[in-house]
PDB file of N, CA and C in Angstrom:
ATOM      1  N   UNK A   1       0.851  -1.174   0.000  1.00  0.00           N
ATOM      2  CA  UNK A   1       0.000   0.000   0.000  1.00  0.00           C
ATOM      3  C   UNK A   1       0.897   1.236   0.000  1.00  0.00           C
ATOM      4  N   UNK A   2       0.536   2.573  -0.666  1.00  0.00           N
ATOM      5  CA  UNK A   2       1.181   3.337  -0.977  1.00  0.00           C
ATOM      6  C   UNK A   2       0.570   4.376   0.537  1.00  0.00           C
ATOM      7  N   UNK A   3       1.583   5.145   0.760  1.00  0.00           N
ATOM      8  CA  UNK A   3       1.238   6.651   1.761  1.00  0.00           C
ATOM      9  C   UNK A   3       0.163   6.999   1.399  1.00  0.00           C
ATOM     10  N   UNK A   4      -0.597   6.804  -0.209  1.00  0.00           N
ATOM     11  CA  UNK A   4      -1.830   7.882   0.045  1.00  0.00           C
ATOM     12  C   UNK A   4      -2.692   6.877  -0.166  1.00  0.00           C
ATOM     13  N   UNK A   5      -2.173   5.512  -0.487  1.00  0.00           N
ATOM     14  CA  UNK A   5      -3.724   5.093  -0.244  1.00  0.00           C
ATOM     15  C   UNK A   5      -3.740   4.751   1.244  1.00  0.00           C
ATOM     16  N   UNK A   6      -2.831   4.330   2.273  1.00  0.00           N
ATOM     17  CA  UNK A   6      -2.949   4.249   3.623  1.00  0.00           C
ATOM     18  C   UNK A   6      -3.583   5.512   4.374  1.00  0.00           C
ATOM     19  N   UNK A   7      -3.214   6.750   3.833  1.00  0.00           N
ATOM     20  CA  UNK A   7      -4.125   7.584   3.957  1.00  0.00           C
ATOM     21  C   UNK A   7      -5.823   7.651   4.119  1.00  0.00           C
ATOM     22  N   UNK A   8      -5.759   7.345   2.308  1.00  0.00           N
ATOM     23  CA  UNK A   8      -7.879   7.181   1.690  1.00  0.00           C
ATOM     24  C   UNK A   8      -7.930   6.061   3.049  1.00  0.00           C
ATOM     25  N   UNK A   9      -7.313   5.045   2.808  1.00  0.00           N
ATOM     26  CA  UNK A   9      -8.285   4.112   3.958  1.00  0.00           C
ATOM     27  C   UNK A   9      -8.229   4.204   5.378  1.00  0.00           C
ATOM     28  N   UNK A  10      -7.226   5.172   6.119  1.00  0.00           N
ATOM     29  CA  UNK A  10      -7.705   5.488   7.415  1.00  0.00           C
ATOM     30  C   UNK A  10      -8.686   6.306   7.498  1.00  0.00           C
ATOM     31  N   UNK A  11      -8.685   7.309   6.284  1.00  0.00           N
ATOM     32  CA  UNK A  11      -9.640   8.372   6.346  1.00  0.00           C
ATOM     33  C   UNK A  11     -11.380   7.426   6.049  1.00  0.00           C
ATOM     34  N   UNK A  12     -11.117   6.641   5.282  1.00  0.00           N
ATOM     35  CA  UNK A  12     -12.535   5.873   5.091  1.00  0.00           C
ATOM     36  C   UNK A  12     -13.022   5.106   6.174  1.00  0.00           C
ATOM     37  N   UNK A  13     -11.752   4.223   7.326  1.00  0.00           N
ATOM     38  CA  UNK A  13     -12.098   4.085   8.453  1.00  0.00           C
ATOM     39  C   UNK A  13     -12.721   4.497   9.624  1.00  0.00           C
ATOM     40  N   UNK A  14     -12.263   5.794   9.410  1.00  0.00           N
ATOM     41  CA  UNK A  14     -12.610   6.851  10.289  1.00  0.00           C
ATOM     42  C   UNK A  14     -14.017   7.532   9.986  1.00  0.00           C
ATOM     43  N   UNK A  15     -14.470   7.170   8.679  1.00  0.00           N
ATOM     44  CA  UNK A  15     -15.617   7.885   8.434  1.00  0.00           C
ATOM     45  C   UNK A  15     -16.886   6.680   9.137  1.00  0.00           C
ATOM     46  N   UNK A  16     -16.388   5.075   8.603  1.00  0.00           N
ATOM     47  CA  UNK A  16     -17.554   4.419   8.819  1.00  0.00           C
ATOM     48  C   UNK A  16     -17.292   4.196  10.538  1.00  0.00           C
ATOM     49  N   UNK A  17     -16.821   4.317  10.721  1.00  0.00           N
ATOM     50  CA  UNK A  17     -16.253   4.362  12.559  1.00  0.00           C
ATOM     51  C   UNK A  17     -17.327   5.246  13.148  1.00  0.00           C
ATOM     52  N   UNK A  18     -17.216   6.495  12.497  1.00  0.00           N
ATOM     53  CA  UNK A  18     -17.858   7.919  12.830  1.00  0.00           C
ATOM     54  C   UNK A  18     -19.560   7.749  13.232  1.00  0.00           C
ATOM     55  N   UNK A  19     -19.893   6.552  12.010  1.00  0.00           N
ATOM     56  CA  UNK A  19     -21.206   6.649  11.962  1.00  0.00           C
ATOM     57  C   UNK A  19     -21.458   4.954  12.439  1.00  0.00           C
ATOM     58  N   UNK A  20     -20.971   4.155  12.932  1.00  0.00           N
ATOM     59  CA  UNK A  20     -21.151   3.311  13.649  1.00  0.00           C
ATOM     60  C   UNK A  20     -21.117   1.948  13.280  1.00  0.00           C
ATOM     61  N   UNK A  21     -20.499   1.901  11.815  1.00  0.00           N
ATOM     62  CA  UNK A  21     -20.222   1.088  10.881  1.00  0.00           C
ATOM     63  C   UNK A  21     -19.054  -0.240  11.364  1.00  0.00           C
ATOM     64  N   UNK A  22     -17.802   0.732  11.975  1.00  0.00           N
ATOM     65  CA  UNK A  22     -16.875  -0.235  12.510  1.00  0.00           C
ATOM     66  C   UNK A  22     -17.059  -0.281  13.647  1.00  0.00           C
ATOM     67  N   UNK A  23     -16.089  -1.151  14.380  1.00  0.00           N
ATOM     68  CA  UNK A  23     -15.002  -1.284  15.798  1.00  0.00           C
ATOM     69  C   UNK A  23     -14.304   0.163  16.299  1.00  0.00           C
ATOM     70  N   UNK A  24     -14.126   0.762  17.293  1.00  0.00           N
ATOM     71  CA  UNK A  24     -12.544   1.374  17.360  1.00  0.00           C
ATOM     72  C   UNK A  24     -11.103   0.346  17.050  1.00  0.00           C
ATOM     73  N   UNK A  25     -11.440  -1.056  16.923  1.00  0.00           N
ATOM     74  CA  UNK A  25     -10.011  -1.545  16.963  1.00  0.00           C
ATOM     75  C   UNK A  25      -9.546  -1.617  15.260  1.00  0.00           C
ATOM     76  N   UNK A  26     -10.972  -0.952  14.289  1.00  0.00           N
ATOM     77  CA  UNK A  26     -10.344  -1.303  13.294  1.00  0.00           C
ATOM     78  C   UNK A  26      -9.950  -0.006  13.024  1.00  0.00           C
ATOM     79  N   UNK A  27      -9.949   1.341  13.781  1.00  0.00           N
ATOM     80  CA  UNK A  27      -9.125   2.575  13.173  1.00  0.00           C
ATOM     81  C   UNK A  27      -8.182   2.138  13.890  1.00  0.00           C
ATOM     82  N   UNK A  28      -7.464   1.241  14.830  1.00  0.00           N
ATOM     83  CA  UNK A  28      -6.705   1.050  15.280  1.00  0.00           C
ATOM     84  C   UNK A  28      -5.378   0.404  14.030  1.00  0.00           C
ATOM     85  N   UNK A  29      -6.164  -0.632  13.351  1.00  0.00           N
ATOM     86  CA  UNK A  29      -5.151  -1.563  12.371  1.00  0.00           C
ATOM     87  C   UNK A  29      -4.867  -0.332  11.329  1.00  0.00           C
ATOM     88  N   UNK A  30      -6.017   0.524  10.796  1.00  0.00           N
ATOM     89  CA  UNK A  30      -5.533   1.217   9.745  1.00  0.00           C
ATOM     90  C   UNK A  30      -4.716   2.160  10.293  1.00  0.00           C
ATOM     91  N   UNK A  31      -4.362   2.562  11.560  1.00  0.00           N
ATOM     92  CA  UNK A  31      -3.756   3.608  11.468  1.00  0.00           C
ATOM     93  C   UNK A  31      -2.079   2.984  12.047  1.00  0.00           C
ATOM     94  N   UNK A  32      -2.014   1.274  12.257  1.00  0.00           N
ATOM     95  CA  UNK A  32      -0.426   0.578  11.988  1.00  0.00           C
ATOM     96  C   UNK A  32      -0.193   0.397  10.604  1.00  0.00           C
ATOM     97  N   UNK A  33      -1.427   0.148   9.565  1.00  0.00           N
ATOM     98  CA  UNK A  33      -1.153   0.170   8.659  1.00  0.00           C
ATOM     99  C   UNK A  33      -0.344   1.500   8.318  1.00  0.00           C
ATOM    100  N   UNK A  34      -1.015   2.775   8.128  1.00  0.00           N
ATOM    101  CA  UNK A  34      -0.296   3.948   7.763  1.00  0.00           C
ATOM    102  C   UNK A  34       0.778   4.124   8.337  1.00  0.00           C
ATOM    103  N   UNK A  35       1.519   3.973   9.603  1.00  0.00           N
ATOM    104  CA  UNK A  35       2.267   3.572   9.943  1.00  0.00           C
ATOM    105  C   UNK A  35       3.457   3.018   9.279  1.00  0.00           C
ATOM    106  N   UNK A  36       2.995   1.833   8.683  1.00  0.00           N
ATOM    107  CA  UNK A  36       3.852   1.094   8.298  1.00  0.00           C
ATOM    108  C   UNK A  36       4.598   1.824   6.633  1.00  0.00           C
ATOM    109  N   UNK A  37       3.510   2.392   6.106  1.00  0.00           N
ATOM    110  CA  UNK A  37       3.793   3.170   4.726  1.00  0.00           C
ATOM    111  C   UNK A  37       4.792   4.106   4.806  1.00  0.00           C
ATOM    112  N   UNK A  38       4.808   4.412   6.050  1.00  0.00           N
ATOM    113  CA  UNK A  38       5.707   5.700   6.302  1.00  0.00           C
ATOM    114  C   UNK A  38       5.130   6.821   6.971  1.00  0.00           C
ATOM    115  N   UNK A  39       3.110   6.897   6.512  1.00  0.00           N
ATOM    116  CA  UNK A  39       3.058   8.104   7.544  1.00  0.00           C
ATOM    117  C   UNK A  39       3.404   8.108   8.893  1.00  0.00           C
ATOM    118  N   UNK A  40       3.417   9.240   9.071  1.00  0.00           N
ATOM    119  CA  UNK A  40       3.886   9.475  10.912  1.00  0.00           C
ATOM    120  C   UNK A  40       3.398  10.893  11.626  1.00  0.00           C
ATOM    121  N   UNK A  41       2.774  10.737  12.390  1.00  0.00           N
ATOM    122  CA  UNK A  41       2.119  12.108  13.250  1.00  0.00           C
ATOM    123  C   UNK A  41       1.964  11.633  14.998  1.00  0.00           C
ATOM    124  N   UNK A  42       2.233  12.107  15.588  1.00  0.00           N
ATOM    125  CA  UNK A  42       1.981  12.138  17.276  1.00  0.00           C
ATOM    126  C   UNK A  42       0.551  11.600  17.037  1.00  0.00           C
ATOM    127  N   UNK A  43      -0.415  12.125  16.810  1.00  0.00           N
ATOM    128  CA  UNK A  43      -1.739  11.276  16.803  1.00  0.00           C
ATOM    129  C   UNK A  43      -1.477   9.724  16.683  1.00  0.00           C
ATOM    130  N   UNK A  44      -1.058   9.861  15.145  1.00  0.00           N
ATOM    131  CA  UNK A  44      -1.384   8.495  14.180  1.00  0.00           C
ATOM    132  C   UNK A  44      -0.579   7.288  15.540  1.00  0.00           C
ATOM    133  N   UNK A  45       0.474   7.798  16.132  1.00  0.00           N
ATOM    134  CA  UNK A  45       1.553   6.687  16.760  1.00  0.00           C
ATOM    135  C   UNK A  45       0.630   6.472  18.084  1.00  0.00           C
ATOM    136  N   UNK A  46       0.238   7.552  18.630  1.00  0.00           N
ATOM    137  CA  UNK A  46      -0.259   6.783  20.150  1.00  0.00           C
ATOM    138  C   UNK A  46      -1.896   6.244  19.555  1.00  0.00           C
ATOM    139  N   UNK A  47      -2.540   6.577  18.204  1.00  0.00           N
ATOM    140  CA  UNK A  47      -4.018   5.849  17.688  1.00  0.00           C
ATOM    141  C   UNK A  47      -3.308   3.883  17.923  1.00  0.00           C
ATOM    142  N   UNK A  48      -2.422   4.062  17.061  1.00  0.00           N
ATOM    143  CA  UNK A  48      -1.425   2.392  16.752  1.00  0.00           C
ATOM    144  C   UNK A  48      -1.069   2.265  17.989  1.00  0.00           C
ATOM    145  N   UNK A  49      -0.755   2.831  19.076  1.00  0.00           N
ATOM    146  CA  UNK A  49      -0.543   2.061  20.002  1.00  0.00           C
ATOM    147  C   UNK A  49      -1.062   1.568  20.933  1.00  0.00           C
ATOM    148  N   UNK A  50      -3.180   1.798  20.645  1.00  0.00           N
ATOM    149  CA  UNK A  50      -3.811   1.619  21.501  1.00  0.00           C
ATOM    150  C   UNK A  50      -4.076  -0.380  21.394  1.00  0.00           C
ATOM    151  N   UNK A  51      -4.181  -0.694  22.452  1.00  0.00           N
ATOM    152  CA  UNK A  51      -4.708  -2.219  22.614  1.00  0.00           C
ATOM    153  C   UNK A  51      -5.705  -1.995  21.858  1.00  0.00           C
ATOM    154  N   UNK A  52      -6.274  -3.136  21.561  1.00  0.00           N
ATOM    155  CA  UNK A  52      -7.856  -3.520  21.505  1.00  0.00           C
ATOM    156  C   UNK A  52      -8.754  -3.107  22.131  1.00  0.00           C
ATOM    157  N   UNK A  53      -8.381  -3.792  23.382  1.00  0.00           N
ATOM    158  CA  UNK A  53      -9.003  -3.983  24.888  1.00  0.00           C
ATOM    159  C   UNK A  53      -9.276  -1.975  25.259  1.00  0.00           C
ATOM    160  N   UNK A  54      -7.897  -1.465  24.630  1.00  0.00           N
ATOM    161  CA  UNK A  54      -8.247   0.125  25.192  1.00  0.00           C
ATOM    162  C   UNK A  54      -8.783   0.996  24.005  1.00  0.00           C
ATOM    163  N   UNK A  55      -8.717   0.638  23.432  1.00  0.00           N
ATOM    164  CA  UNK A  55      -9.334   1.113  21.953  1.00  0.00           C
ATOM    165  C   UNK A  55     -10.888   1.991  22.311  1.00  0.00           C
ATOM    166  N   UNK A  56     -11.588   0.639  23.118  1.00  0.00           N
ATOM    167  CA  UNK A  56     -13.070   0.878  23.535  1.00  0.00           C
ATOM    168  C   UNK A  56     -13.053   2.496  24.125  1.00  0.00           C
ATOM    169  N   UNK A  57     -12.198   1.884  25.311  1.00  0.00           N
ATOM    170  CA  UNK A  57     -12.278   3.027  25.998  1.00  0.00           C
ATOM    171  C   UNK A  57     -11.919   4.579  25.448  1.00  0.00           C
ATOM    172  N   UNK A  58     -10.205   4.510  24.943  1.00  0.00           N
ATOM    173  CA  UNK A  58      -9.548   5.782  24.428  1.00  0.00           C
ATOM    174  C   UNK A  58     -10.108   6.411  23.194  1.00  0.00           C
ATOM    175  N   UNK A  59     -11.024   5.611  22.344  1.00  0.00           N
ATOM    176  CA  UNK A  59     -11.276   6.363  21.074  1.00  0.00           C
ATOM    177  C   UNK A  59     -12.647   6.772  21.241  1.00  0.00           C
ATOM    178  N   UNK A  60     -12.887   7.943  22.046  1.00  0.00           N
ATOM    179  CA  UNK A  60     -14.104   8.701  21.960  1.00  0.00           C
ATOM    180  C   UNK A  60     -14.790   9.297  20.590  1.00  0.00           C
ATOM    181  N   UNK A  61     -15.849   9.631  21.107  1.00  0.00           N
ATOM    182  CA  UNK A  61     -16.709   9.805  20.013  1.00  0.00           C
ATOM    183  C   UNK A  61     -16.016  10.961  19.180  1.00  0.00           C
ATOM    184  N   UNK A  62     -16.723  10.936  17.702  1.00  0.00           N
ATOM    185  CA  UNK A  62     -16.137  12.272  16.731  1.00  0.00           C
ATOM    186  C   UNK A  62     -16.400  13.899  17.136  1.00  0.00           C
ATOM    187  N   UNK A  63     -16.031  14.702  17.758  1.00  0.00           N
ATOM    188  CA  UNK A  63     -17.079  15.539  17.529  1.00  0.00           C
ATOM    189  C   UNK A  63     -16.979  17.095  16.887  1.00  0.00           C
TER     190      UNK A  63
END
């Protein structure tokens, strides 16, 4: 996967997340995925470093 499509698909994660479509643990994978492409932001690293288990908790609602 390229930087911008790891991009489109955190950003598409984040949209069906938004509206109740996913998990929090799956903005979790897309955002090791982006990660892994090369992006990098203080957000994106502590989003990837949430557990599963804390995912629930740490990824509050959009607002």
């Amino acid at each position: 996967m390229t930087p911008d499509g790891a991009r489109a698909h955190l950003y598409d994660r984040a949209a069906l997340w938004a509206i109740g479509e996913l998990r929090a643990r799956d903005i979790v994978d897309a955002a090791c995925a982006a990660l892994v492409t090369g992006l990098d932001t203080p957000a994106l690293r502590v989003l990837a470093a949430c557990t599963y288990r804390a995912s629930r908790r740490r990824i509050g609602p959009v607002r």
